[in-house]
Protein backbone atom coordinates (compact mmCIF):
# COMPACT_ATOMS: atom_id res chain seq x y z
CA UNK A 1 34.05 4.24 -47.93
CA UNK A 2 30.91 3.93 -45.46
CA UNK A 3 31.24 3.59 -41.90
CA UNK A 4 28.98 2.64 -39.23
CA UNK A 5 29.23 4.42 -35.86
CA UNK A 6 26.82 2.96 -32.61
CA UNK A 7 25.29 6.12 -30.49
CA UNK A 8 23.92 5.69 -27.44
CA UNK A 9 22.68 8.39 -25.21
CA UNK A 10 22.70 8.14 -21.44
CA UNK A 11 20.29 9.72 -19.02
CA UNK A 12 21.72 12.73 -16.79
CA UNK A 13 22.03 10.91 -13.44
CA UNK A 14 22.96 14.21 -11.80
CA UNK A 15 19.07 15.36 -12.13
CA UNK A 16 17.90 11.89 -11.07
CA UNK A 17 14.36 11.32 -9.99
CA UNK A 18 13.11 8.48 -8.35
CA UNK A 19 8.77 7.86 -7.74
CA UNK A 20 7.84 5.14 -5.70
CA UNK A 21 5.23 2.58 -5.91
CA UNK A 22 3.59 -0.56 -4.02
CA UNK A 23 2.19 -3.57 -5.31
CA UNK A 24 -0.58 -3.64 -2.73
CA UNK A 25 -1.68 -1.50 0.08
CA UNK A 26 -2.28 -3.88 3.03
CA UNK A 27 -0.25 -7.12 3.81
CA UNK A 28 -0.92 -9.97 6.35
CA UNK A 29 1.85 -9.34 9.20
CA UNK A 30 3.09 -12.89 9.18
CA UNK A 31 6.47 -12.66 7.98
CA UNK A 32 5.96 -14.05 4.25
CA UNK A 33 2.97 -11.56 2.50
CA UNK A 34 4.80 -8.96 1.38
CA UNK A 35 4.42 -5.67 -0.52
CA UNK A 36 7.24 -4.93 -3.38
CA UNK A 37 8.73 -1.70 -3.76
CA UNK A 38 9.59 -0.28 -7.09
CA UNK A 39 11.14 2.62 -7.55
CA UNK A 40 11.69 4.18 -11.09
CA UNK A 41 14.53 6.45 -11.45
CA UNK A 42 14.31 9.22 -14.28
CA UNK A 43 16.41 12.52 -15.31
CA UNK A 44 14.45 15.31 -15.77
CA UNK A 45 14.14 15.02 -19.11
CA UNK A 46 12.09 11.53 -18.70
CA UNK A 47 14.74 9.69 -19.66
CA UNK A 48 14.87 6.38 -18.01
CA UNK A 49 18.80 5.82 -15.84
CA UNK A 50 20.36 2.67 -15.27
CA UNK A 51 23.05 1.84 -12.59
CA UNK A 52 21.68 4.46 -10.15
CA UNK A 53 21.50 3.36 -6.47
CA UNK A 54 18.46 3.49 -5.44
CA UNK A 55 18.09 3.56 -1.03
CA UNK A 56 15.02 2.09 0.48
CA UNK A 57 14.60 2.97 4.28
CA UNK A 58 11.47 1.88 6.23
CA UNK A 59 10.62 4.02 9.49
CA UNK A 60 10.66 1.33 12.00
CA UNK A 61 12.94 -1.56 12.88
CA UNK A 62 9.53 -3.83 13.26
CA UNK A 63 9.13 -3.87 9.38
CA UNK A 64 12.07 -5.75 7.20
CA UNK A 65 13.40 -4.30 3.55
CA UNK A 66 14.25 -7.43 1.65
CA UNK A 67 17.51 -4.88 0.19
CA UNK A 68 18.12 -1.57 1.24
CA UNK A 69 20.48 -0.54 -1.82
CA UNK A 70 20.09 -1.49 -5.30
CA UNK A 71 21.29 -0.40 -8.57
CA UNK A 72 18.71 0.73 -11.07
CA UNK A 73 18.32 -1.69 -14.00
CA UNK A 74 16.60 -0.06 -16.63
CA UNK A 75 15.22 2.85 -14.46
CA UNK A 76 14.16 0.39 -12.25
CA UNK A 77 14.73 -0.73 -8.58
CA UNK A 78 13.19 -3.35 -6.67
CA UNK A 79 12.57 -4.64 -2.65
CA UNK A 80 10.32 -6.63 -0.59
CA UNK A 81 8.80 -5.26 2.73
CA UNK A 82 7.58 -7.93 5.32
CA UNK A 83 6.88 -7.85 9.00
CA UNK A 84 5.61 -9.49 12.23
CA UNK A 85 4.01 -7.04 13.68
CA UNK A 86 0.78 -4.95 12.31
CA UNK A 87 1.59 -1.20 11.75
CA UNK A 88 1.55 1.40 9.56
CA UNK A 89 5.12 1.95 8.04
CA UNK A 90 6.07 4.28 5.77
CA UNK A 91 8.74 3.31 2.72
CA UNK A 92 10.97 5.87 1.49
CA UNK A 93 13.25 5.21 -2.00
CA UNK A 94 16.00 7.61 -2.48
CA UNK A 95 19.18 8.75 -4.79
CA UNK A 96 21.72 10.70 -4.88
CA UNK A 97 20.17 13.86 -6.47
CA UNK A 98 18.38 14.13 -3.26
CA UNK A 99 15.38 13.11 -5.30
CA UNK A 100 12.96 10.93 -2.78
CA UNK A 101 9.46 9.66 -2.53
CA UNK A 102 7.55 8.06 -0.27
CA UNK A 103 4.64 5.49 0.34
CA UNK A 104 2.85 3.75 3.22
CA UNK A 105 2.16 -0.07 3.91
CA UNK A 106 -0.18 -1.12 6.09
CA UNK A 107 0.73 -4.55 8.11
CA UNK A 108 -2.42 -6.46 9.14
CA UNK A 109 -3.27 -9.44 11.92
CA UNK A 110 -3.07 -12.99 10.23
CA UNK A 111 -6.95 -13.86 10.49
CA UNK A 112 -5.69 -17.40 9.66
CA UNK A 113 -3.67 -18.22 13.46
CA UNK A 114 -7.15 -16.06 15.31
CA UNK A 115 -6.86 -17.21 18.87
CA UNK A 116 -9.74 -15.69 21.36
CA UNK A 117 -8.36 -15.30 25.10
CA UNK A 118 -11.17 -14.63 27.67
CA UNK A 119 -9.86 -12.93 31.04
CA UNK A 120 -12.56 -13.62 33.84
CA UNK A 121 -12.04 -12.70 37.92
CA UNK A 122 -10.45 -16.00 39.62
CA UNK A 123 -12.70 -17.49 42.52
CA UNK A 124 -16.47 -17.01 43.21
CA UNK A 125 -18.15 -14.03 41.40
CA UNK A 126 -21.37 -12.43 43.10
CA UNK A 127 -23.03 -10.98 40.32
CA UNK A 128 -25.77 -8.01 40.77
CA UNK A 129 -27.70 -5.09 39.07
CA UNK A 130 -24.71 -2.72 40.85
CA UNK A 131 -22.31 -5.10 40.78
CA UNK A 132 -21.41 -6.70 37.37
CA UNK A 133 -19.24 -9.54 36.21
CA UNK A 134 -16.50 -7.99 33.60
CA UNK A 135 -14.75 -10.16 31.24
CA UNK A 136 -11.91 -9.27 28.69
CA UNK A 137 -11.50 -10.82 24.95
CA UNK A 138 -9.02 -10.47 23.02
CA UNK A 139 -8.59 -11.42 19.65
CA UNK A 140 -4.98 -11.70 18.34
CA UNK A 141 -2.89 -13.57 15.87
CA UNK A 142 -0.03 -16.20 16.68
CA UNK A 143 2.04 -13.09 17.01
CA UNK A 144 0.27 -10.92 19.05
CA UNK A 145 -1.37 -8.88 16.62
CA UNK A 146 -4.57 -7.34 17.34
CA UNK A 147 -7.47 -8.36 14.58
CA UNK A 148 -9.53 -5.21 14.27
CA UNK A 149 -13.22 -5.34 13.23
CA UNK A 150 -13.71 -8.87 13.87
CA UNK A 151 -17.25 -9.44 16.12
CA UNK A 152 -16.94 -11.56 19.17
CA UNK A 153 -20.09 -13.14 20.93
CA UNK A 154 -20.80 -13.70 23.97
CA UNK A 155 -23.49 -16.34 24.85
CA UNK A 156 -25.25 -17.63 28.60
CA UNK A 157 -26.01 -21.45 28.43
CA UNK A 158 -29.61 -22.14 29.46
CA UNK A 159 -29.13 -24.03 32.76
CA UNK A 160 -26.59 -21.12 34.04
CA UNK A 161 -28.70 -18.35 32.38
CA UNK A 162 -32.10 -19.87 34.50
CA UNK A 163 -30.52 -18.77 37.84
CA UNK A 164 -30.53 -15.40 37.29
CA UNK A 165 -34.63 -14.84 36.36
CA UNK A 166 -34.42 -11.81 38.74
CA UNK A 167 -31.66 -10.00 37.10
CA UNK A 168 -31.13 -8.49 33.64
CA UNK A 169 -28.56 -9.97 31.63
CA UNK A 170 -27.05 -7.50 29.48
CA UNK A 171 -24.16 -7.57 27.44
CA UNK A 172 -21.75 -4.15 27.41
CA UNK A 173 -18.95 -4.27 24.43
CA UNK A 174 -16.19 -1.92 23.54
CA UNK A 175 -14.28 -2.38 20.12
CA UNK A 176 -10.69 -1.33 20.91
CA UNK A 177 -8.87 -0.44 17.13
């Protein structure tokens, strides 16, 4: 008489170890590009684990976790991290062995929605060699976000440039990061 027995071998869950990866290292902070999380989860024999919970905290409330618990299917664990606001946040998957790794997502300004406010002094402006005219740009998304390393120029039309033959015009810049 022959008789067929099915083996299978599980993964030791108690030695879980999870590594974390990203699927891309910056993201547009508009609410829909996103980075996905995947965690792995391993024993420490290599062996891939299935039905682990796998946590996923970010470190600030400005940055959203499509799921912060999820089972392991396959060794594997998946969420989505989206935000609003341009940051760098840090992603942290972990499990119950205490096992827990870490990676950082950088949220960038949507150069898409660029709007350029200029802040000038209200009423009339005497403008000399000691006493110069300052302006303000700024250079922001639709939601507030800073766009870093963009250039911004400044010109003089002709007619109002003309009036001032006896004075230097000079342009001063900072680039605020």
């Amino acid at each position: 008489m022959k008789q067929t027995l099915i083996v299978s071998f599980v993964g030791d869950s108690s030695t879980a170890q999870v590594d974390l990866q990203k699927s891309k290292n910056e993201v547009v902070a508009d609410g829909n590009d996103s980075a996905t999380m995947t965690a792995t989860v391993r024993d420490t024999k290599g062996n891939l684990l299935n039905d682990v919970k796998v946590t996923f905290n970010v470190n600030s409330a400005a940055a959203k976790l499509s799921q912060t618990e999820v089972n392991s299917h396959d060794g594997i664990a998946t969420a989505t991290l989206t935000s609003l606001k341009n940051g760098d946040y840090t992603v942290t998957a972990s499990v119950s062995s205490g096992s827990q790794a870490n990676q950082q997502v950088i949220f960038i300004g949507d150069q898409s929605t660029a709007a350029l406010t200029l802040s000038v002094p209200s009423g009339d402006i005497t403008v000399t060699n000691t006493a110069p005219l300052h302006m303000t740009a700024t250079l922001q998304d639709k939601n507030g976000n800073p766009l870093k390393d963009k250039e911004i120029t400044f010109s003089v039309p002709n007619d109002v440039a003309s009036r001032f033959l006896d004075l230097p015009l000079y342009f001063q810049t900072s680039v605020i990061t």
